[in-house]
PDB file of N, CA and C in Angstrom:
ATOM      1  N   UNK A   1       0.842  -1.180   0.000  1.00  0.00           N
ATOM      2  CA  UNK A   1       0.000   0.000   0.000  1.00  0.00           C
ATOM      3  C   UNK A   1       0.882   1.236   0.000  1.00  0.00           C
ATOM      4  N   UNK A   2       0.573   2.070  -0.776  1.00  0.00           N
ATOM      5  CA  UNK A   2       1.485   3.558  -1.194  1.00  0.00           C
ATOM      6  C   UNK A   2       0.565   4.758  -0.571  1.00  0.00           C
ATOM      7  N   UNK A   3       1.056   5.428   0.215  1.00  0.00           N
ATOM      8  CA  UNK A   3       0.575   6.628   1.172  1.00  0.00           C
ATOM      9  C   UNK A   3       1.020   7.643   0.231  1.00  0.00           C
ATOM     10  N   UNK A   4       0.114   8.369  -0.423  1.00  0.00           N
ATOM     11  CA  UNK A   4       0.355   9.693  -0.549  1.00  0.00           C
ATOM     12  C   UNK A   4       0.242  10.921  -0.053  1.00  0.00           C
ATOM     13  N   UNK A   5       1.020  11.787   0.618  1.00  0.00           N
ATOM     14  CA  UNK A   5       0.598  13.057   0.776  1.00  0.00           C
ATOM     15  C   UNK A   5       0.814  14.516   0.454  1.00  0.00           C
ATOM     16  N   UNK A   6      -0.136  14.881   0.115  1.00  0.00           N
ATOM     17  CA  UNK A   6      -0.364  16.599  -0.525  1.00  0.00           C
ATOM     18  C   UNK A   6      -0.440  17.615   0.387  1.00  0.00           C
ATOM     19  N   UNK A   7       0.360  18.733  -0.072  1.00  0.00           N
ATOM     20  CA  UNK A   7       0.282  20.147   1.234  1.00  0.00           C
ATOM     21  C   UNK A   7      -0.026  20.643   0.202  1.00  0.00           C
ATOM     22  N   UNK A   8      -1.205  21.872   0.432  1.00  0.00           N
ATOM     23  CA  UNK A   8      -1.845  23.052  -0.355  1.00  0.00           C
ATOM     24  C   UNK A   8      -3.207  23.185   0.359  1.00  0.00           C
ATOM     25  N   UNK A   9      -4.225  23.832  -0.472  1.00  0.00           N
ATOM     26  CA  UNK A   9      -5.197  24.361   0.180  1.00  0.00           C
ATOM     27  C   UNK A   9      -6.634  22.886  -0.200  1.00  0.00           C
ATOM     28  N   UNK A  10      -7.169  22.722   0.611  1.00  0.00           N
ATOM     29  CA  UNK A  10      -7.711  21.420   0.823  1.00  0.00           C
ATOM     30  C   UNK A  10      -8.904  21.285   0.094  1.00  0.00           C
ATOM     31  N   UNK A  11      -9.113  22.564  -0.483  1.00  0.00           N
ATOM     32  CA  UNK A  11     -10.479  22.544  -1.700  1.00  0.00           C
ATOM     33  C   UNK A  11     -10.174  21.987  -2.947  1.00  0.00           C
ATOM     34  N   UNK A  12      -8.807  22.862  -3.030  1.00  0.00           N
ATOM     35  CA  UNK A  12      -8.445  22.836  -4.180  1.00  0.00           C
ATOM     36  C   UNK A  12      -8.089  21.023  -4.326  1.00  0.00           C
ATOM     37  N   UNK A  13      -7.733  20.665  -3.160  1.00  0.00           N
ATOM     38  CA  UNK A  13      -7.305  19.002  -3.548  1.00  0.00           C
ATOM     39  C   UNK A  13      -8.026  18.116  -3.796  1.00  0.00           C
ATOM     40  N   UNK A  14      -9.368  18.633  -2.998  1.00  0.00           N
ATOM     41  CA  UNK A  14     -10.710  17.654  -2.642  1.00  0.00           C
ATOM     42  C   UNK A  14     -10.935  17.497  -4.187  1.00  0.00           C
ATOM     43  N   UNK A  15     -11.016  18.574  -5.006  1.00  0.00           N
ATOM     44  CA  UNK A  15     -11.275  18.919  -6.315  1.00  0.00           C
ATOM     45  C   UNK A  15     -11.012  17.260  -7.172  1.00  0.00           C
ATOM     46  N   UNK A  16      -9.883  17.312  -6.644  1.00  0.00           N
ATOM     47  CA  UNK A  16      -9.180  16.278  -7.550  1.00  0.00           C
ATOM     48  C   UNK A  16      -9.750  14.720  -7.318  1.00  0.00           C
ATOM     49  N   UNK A  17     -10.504  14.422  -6.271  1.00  0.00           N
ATOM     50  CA  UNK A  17     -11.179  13.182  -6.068  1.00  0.00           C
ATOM     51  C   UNK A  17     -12.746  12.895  -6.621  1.00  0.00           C
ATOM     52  N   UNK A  18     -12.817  11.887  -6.642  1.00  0.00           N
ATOM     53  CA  UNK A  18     -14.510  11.408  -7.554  1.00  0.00           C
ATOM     54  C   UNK A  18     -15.623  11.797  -6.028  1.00  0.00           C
ATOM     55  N   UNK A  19     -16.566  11.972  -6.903  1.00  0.00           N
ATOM     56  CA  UNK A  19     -17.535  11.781  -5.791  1.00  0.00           C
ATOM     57  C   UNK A  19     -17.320  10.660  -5.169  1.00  0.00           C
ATOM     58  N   UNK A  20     -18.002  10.166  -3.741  1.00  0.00           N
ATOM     59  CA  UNK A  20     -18.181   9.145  -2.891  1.00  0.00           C
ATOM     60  C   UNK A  20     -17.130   8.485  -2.794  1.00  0.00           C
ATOM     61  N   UNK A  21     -15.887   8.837  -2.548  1.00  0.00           N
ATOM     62  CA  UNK A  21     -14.326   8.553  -2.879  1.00  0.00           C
ATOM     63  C   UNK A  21     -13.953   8.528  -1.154  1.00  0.00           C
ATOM     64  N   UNK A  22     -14.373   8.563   0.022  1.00  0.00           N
ATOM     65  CA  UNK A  22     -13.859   8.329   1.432  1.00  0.00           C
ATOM     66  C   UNK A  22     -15.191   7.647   2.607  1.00  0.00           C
ATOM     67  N   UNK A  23     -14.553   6.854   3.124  1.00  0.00           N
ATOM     68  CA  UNK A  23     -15.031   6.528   4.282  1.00  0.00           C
ATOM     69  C   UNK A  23     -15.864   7.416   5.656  1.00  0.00           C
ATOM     70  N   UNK A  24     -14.778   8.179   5.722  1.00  0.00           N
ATOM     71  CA  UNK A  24     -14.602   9.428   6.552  1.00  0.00           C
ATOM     72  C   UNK A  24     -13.481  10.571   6.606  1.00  0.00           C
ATOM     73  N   UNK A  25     -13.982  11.075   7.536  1.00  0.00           N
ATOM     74  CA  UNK A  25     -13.075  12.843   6.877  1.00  0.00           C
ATOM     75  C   UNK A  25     -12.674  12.937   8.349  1.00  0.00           C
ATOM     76  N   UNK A  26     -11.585  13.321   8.670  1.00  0.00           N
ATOM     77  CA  UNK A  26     -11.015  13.856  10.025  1.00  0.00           C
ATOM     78  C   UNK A  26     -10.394  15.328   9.982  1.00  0.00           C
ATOM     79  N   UNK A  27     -10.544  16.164   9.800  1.00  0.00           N
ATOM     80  CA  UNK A  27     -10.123  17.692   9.758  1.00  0.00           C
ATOM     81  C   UNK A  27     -10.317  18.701  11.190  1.00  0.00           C
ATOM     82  N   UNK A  28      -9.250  18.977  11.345  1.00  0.00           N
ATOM     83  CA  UNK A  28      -8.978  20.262  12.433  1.00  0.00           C
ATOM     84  C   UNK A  28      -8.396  21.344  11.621  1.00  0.00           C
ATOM     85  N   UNK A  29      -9.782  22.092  11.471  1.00  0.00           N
ATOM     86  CA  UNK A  29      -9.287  23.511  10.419  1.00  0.00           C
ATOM     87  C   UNK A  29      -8.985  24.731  11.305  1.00  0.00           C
ATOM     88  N   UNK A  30      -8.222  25.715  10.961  1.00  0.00           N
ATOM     89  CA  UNK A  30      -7.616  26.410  11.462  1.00  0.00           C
ATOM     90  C   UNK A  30      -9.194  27.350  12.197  1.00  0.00           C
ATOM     91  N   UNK A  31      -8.529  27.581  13.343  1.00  0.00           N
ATOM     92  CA  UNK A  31      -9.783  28.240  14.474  1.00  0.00           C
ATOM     93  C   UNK A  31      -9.573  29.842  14.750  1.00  0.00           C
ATOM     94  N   UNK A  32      -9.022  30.445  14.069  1.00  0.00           N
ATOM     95  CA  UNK A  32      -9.336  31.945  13.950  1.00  0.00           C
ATOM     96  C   UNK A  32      -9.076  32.851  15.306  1.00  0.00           C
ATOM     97  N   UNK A  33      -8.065  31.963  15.690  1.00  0.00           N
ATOM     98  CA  UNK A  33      -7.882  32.690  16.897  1.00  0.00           C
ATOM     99  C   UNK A  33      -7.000  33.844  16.863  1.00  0.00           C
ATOM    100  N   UNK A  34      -5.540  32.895  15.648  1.00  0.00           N
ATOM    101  CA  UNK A  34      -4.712  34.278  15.537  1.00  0.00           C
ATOM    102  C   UNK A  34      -3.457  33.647  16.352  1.00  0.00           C
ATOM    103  N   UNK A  35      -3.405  32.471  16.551  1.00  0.00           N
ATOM    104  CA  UNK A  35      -2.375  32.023  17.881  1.00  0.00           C
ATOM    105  C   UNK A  35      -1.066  32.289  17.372  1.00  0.00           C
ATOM    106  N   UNK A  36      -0.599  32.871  18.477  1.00  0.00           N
ATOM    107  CA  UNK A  36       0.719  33.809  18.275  1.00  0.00           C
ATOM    108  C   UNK A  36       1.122  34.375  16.943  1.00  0.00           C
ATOM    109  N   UNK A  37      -0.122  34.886  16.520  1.00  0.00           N
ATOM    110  CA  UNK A  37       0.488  35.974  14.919  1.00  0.00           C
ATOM    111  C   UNK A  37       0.391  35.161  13.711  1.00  0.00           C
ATOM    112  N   UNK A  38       0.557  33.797  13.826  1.00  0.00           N
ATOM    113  CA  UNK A  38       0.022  32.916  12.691  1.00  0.00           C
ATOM    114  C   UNK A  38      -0.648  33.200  11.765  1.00  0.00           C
ATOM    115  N   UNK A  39      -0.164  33.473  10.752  1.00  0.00           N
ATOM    116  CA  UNK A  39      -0.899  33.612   9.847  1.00  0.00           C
ATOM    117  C   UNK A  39      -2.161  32.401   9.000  1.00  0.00           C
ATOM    118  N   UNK A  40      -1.298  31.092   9.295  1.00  0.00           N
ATOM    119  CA  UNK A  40      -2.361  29.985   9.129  1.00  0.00           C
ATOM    120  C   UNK A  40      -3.400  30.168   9.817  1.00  0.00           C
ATOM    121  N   UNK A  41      -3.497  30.994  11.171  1.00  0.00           N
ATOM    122  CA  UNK A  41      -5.046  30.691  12.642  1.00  0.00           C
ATOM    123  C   UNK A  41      -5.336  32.185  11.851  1.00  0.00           C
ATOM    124  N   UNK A  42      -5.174  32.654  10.641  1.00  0.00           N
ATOM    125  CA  UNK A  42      -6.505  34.136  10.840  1.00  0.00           C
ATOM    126  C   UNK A  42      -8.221  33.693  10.854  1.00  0.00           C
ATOM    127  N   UNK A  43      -8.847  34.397  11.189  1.00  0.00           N
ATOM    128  CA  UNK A  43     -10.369  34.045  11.156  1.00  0.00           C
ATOM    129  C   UNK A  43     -10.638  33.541  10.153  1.00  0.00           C
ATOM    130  N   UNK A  44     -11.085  33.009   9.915  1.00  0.00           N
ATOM    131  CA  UNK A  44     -11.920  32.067   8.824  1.00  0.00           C
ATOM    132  C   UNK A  44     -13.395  32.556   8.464  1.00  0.00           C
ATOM    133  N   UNK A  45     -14.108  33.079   7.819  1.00  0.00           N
ATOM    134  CA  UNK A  45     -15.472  33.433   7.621  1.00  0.00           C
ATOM    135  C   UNK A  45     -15.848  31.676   6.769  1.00  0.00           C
ATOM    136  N   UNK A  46     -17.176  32.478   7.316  1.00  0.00           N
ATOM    137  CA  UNK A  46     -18.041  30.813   7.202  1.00  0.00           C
ATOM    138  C   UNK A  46     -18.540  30.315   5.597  1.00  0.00           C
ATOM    139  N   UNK A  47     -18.122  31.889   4.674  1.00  0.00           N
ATOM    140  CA  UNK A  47     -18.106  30.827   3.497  1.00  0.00           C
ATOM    141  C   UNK A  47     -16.715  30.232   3.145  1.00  0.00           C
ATOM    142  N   UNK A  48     -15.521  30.320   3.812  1.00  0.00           N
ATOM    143  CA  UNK A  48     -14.655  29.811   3.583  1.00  0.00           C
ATOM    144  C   UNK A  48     -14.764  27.714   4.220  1.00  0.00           C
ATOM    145  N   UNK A  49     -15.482  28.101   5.179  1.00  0.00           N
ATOM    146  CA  UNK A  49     -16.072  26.797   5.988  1.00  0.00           C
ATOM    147  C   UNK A  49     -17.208  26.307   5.140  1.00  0.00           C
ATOM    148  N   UNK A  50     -17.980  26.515   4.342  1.00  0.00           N
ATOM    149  CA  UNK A  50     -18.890  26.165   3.660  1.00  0.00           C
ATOM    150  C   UNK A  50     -18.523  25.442   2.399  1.00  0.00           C
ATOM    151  N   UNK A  51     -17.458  26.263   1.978  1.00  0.00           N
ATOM    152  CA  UNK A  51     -16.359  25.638   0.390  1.00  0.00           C
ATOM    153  C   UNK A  51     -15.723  24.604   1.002  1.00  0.00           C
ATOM    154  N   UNK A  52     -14.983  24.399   1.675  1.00  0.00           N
ATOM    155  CA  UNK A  52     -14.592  23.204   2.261  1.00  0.00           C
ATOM    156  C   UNK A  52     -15.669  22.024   2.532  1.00  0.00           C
ATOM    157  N   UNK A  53     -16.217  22.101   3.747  1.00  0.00           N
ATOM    158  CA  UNK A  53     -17.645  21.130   3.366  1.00  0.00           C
ATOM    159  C   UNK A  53     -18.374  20.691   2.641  1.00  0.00           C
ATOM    160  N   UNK A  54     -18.552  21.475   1.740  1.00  0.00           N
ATOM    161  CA  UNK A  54     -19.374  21.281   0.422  1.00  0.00           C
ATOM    162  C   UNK A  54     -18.714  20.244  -0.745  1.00  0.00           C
ATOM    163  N   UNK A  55     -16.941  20.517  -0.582  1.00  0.00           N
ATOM    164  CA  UNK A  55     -16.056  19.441  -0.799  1.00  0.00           C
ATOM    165  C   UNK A  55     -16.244  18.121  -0.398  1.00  0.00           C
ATOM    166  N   UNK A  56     -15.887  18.506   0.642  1.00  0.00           N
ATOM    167  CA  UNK A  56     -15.674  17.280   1.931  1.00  0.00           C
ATOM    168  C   UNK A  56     -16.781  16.641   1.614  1.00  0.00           C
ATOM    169  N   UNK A  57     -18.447  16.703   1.943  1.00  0.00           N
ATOM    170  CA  UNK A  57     -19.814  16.095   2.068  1.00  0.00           C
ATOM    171  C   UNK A  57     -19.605  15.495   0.505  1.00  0.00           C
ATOM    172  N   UNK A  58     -19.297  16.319  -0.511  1.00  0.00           N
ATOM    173  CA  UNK A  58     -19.199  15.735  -2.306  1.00  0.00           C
ATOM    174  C   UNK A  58     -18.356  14.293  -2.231  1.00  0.00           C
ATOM    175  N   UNK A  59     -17.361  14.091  -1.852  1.00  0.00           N
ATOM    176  CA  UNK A  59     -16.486  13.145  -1.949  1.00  0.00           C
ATOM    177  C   UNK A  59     -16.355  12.067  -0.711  1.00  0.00           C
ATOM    178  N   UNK A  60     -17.507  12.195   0.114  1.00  0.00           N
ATOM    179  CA  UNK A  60     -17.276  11.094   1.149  1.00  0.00           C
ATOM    180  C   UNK A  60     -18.885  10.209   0.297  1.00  0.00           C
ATOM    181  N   UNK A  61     -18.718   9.009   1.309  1.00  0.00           N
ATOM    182  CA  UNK A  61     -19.512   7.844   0.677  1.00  0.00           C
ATOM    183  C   UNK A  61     -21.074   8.414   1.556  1.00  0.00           C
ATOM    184  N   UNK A  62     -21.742   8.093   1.019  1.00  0.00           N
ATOM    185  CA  UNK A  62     -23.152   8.061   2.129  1.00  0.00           C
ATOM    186  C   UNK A  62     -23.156   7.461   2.928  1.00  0.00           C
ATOM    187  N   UNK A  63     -23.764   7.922   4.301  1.00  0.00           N
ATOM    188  CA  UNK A  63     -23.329   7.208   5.201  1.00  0.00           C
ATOM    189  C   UNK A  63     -21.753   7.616   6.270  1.00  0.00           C
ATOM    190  N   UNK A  64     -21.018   8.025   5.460  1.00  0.00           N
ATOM    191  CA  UNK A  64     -20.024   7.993   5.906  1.00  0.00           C
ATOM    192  C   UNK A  64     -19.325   9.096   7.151  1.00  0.00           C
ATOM    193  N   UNK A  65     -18.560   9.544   8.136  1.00  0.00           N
ATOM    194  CA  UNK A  65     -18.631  10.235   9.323  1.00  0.00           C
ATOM    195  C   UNK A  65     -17.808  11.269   8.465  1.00  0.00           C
ATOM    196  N   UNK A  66     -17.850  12.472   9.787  1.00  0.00           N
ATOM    197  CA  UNK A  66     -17.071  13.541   9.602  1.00  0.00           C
ATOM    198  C   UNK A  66     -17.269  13.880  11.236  1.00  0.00           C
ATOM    199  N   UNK A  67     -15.489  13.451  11.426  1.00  0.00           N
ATOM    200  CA  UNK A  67     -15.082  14.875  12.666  1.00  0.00           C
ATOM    201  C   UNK A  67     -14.790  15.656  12.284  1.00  0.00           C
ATOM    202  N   UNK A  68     -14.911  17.149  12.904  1.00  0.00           N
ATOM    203  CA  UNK A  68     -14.021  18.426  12.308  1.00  0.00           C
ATOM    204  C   UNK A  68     -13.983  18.765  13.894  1.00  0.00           C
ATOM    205  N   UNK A  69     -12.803  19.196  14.029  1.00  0.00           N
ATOM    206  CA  UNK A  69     -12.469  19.955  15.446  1.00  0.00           C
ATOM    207  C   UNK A  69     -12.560  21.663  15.453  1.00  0.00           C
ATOM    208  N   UNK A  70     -13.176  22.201  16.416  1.00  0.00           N
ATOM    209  CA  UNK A  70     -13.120  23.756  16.119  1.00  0.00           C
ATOM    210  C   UNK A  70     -12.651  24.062  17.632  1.00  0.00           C
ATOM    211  N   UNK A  71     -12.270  25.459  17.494  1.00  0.00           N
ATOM    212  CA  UNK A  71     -11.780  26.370  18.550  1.00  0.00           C
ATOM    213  C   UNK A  71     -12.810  26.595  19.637  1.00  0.00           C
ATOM    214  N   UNK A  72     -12.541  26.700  20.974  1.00  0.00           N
ATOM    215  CA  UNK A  72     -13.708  26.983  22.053  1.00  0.00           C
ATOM    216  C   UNK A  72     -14.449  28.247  21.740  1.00  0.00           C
ATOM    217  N   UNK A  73     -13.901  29.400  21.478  1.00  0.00           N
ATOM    218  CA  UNK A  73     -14.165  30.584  20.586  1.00  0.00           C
ATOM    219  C   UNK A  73     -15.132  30.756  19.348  1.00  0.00           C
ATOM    220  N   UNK A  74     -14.541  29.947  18.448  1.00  0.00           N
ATOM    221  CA  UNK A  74     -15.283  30.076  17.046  1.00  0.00           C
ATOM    222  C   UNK A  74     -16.151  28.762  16.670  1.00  0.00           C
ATOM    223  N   UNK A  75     -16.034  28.119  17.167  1.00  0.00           N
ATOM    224  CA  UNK A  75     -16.640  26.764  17.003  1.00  0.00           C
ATOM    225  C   UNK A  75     -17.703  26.423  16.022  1.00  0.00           C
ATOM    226  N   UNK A  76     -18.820  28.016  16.629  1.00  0.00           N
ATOM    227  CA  UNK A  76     -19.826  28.292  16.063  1.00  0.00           C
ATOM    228  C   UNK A  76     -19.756  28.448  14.320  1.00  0.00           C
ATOM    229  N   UNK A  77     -18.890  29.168  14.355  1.00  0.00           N
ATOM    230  CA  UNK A  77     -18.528  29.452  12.698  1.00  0.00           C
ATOM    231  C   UNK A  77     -18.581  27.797  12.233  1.00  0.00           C
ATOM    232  N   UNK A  78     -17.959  27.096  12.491  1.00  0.00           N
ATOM    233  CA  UNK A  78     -18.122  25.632  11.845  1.00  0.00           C
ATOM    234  C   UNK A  78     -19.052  25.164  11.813  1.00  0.00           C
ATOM    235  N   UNK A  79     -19.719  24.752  13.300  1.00  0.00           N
ATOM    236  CA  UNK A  79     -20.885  24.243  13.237  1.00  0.00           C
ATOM    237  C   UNK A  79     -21.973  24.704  12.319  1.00  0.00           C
ATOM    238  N   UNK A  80     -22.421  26.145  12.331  1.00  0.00           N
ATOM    239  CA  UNK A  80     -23.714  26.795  10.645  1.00  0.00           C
ATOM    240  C   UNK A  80     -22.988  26.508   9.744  1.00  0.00           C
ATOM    241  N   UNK A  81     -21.191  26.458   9.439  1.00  0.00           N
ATOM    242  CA  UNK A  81     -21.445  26.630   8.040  1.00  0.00           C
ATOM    243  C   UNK A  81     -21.374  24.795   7.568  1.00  0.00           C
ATOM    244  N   UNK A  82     -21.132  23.884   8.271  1.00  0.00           N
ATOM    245  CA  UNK A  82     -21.548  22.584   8.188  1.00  0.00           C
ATOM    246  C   UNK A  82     -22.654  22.130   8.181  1.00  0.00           C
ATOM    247  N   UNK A  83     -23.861  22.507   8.868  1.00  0.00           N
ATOM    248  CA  UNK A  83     -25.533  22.455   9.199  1.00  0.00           C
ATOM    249  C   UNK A  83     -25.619  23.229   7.279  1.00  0.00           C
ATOM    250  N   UNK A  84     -24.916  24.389   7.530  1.00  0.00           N
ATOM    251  CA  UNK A  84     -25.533  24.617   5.536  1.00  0.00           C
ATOM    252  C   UNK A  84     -25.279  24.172   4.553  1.00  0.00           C
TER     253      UNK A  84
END
């Protein structure tokens, strides 16, 4: 079995898979806190959380789970733009 892995932006990758192409999805997306100046933790607005999901939900199987981890702070932002 051959492990591949890709660094870039995770829409753009999802792009590249068929529909109903995963089991499940495990993602801890960046939580908008800002932690120590990071430019990866800036806020995230929720259509940026919505393009991602909309990925993510396209290419998993029916049926199939999704964790996503969010910040104690913003959490909320994930949770609506996943419910949309």
């Amino acid at each position: 079995m051959t492990t591949e892995y890709r660094i870039g932006d995770c829409v753009d990758i999802l792009k590249e898979f068929p529909e109903n192409h995963f089991d499940a999805c495990v993602t801890d997306p960046p939580y908008g806190l800002e932690f120590m100046g990071k430019e990866w933790d800036k806020l995230q607005t929720e259509a940026w959380h919505q393009a991602w999901a909309t990925e993510v939900l396209r290419v998993l199987k029916p049926g199939a789970h999704l964790l996503a981890f969010g910040g104690t702070r913003t959490w909320h932002r994930l949770a609506c733009a996943l419910e949309d």
